[in-house]
Protein backbone atom coordinates (compact mmCIF):
# COMPACT_ATOMS: atom_id res chain seq x y z
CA UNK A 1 31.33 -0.99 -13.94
CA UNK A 2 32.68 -2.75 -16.89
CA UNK A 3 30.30 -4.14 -19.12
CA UNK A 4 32.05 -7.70 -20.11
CA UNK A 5 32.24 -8.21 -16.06
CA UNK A 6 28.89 -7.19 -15.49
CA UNK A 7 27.69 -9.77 -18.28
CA UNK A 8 29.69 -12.04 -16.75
CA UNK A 9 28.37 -11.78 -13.57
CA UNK A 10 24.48 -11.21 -14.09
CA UNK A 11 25.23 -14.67 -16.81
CA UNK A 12 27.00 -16.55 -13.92
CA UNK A 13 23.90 -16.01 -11.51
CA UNK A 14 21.39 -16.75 -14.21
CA UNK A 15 22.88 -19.53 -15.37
CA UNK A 16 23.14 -20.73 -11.28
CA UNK A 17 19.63 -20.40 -10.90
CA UNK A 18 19.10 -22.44 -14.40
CA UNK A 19 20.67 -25.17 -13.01
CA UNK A 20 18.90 -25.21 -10.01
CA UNK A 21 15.80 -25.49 -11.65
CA UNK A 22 16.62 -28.10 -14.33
CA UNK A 23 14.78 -31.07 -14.55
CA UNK A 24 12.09 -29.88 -12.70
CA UNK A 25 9.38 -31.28 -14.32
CA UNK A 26 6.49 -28.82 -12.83
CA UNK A 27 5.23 -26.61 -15.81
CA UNK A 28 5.36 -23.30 -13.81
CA UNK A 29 9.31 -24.17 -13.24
CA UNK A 30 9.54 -24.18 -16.93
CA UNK A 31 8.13 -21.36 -17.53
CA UNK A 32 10.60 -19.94 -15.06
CA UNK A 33 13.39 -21.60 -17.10
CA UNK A 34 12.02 -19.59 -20.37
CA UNK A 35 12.19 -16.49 -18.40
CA UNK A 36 16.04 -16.81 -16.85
CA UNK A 37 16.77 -18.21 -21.03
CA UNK A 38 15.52 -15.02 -22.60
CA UNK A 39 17.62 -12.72 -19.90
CA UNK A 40 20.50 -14.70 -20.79
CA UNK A 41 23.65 -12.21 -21.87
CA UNK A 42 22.21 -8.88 -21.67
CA UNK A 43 23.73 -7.66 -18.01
CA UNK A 44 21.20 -5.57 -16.85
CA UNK A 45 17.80 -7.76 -17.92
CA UNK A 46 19.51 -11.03 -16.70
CA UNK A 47 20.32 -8.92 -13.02
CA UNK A 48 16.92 -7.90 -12.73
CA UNK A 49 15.65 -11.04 -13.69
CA UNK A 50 17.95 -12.64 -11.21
CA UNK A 51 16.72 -10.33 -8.32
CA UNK A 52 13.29 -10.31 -9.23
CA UNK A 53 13.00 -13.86 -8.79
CA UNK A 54 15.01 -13.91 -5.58
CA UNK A 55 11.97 -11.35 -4.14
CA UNK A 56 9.49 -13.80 -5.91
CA UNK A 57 10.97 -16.53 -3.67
CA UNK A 58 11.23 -14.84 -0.49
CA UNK A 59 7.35 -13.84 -0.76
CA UNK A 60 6.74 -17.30 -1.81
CA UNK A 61 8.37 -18.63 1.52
CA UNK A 62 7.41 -15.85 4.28
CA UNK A 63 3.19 -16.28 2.17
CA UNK A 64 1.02 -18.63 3.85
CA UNK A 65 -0.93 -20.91 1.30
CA UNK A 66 -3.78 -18.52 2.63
CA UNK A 67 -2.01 -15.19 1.62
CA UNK A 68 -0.46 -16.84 -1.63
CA UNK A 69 -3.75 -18.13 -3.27
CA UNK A 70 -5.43 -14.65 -2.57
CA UNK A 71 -2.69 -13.24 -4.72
CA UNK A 72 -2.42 -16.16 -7.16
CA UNK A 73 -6.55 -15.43 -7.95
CA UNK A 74 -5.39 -11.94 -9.07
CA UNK A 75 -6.15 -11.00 -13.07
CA UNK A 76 -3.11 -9.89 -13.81
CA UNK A 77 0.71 -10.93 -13.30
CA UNK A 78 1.35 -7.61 -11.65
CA UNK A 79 -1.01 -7.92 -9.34
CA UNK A 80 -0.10 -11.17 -7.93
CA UNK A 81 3.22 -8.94 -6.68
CA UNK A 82 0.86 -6.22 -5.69
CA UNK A 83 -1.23 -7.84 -3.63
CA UNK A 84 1.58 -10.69 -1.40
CA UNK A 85 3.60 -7.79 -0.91
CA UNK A 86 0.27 -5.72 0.37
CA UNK A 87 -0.52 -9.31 2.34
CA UNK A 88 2.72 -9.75 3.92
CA UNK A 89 2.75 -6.28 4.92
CA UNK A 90 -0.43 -6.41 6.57
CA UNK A 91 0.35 -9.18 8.15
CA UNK A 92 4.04 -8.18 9.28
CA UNK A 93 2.94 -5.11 10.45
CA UNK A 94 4.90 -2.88 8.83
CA UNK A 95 1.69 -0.21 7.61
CA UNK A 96 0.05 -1.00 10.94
CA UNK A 97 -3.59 -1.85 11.77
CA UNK A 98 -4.79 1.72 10.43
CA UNK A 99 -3.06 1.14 6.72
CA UNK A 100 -5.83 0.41 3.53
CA UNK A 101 -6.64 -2.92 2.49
CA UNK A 102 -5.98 -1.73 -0.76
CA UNK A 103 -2.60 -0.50 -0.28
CA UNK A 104 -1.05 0.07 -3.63
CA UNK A 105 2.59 -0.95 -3.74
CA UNK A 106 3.58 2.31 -4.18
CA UNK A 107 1.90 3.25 -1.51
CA UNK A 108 3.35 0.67 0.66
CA UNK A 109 7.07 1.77 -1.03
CA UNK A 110 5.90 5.04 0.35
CA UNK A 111 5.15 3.87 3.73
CA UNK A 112 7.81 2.57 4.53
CA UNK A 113 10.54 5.10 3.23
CA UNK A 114 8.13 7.20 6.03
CA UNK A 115 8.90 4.83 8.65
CA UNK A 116 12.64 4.97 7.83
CA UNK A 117 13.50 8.33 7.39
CA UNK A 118 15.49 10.05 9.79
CA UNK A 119 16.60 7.40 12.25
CA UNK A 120 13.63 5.17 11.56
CA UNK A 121 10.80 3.81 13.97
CA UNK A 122 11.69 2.44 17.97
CA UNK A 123 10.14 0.95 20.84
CA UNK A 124 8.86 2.22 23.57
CA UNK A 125 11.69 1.17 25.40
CA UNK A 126 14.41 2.16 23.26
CA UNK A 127 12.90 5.62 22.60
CA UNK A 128 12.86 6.12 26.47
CA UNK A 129 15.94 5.00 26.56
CA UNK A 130 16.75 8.43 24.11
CA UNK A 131 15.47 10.46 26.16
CA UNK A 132 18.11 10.02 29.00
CA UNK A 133 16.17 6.91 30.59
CA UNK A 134 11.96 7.11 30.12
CA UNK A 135 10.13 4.15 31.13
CA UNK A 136 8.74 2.54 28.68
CA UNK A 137 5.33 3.50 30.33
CA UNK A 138 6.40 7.05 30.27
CA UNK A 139 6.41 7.14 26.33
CA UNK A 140 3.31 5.53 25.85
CA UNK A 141 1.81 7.39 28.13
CA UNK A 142 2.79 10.57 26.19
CA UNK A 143 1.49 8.96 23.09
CA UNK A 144 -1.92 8.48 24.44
CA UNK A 145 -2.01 12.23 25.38
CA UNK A 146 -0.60 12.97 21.38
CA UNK A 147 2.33 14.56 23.05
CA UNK A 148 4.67 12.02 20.88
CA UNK A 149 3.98 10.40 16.91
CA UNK A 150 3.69 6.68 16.90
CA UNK A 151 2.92 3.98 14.02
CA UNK A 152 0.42 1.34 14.97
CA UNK A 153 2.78 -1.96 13.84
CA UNK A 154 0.00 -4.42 14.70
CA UNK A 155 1.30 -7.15 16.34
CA UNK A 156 4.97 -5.52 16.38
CA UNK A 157 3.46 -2.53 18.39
CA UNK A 158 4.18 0.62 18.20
CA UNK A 159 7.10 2.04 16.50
CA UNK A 160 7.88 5.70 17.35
CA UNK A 161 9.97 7.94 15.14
CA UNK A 162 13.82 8.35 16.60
CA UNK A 163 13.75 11.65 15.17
CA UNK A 164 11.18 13.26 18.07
CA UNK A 165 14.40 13.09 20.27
CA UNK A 166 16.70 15.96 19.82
CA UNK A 167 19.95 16.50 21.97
CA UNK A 168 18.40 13.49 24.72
CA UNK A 169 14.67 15.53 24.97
CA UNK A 170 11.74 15.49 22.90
CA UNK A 171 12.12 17.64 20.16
CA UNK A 172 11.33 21.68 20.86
CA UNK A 173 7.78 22.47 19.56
CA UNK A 174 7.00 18.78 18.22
CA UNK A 175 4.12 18.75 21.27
CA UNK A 176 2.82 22.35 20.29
CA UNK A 177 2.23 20.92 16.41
CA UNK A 178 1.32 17.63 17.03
CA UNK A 179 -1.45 19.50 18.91
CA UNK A 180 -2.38 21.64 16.21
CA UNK A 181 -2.50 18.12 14.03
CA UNK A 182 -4.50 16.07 16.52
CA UNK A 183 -7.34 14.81 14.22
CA UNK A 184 -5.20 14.08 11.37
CA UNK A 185 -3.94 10.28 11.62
CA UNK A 186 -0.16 9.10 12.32
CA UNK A 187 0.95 8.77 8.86
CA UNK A 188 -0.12 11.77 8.12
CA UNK A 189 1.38 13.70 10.65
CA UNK A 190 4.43 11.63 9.76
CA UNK A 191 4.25 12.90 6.16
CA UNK A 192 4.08 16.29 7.77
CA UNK A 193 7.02 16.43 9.51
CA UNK A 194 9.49 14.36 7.41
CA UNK A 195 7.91 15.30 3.54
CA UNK A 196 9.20 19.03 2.41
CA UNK A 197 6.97 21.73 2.11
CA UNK A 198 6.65 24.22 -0.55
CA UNK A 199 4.92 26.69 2.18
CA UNK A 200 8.11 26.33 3.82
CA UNK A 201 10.49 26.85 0.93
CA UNK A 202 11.09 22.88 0.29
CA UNK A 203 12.05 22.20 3.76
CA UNK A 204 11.02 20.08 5.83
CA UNK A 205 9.05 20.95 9.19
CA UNK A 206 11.56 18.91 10.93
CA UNK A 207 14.76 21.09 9.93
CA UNK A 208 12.71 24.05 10.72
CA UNK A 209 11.93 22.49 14.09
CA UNK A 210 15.65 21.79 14.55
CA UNK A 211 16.79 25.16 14.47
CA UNK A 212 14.33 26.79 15.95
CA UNK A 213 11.92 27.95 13.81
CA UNK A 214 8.49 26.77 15.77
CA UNK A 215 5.94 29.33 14.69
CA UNK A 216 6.77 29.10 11.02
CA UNK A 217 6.12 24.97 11.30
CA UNK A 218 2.97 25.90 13.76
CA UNK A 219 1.81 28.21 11.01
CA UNK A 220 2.09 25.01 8.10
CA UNK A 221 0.66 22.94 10.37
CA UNK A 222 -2.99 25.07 10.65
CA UNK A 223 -2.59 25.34 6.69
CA UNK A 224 -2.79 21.68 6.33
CA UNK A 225 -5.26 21.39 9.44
CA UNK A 226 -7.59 24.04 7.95
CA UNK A 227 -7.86 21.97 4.43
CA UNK A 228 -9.28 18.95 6.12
């Protein structure tokens, strides 16, 4: 990217949002307006200003007043960001019923890369539909039994990961290990079989599952098992 351009275009947007906000007379929009002013013609601070504040305004519109003075109470700036985004998360239903009230935002950033990997989370219905036409009964069903993984989403329900279904079945020897892992919770298990292993050279259970290799993901499984 060239620089002059990228100066150019982070100074365009900042100086956009500067106009937007000027001759507001609220003393928290001026403080804003010192902000975007001291990002002003450095690329890179006046993009992530820019960005930042774009994420500050979505949170501030999705919040209700409820969720958005709990945060606004918090001791430090960081924290306000902290604890809407743990809020609206909660509330969204993205870390589920079963997720810590005191989420960190890493955490949640963690969470949700989980949820995502490999094909990300589905219905009950569309997750039947995967496996060549399963009622939607049929899948939760099998969840109930901890024959398949599934994230509590709250009000969103659950989400099940797409990656269980391999070549229109359930994935070979994902029943036999979520057995082995039955009193461990979802995102756990979850972290099992997406996160790499070093007992498995730095793969992850799920390749190993893939191609084959059951008793070798069977075997990590009881490791982790045994140390809880």
């Amino acid at each position: 990217m060239d620089g002059s351009s990228g100066t150019e275009r982070g100074g365009a947007a900042t100086t956009e949002l500067l106009h937007a906000l000027h001759g507001q007379s609220d003393a928290c929009l001026r403080a804003v307006l010192d902000v975007l002013n001291g990002a002003v013609g450095d690329p890179v601070r006046s993009q992530f200003t820019v960005r930042a504040l774009r994420a500050v305004g979505s949170l501030t519109a999705r919040g209700s007043r409820e969720q958005l003075l709990e945060a606004s109470q918090e001791s430090q700036d960081s924290l306000v960001l902290v604890t809407a985004l743990r809020n609206l998360a909660l509330a969204d239903g993205e870390l589920g019923n079963g997720a810590a009230p005191n989420v960190s935002l890493r955490e949640t950033e963690t969470m949700g890369r989980l949820a995502n990997a490999e094909g990300g989370l589905r219905s009950a219905a569309e997750l039947g539909e995967l496996l060549g036409g399963m009622t939607r009964q049929g899948v939760d069903n099998r969840r109930k039994l901890g024959r398949l993984l599934a994230i509590d989403r709250g009000r969103r329900g659950y989400g099940y990961p797409a990656w269980q279904v391999w070549r229109g079945s359930v994935l070979p020897g994902l029943e036999q290990t979520l057995a082995v892992l039955r009193r461990m919770d979802p995102w756990t298990q979850l972290t099992f079989f997406v996160g790499v292993n070093p007992g498995l050279d730095g793969e992850k259970p799920l390749e190993l599952l893939r191609r084959g290799e059951t008793s070798l993901v069977l075997a990590a499984a009881a490791l982790l098992a045994d140390e809880e």
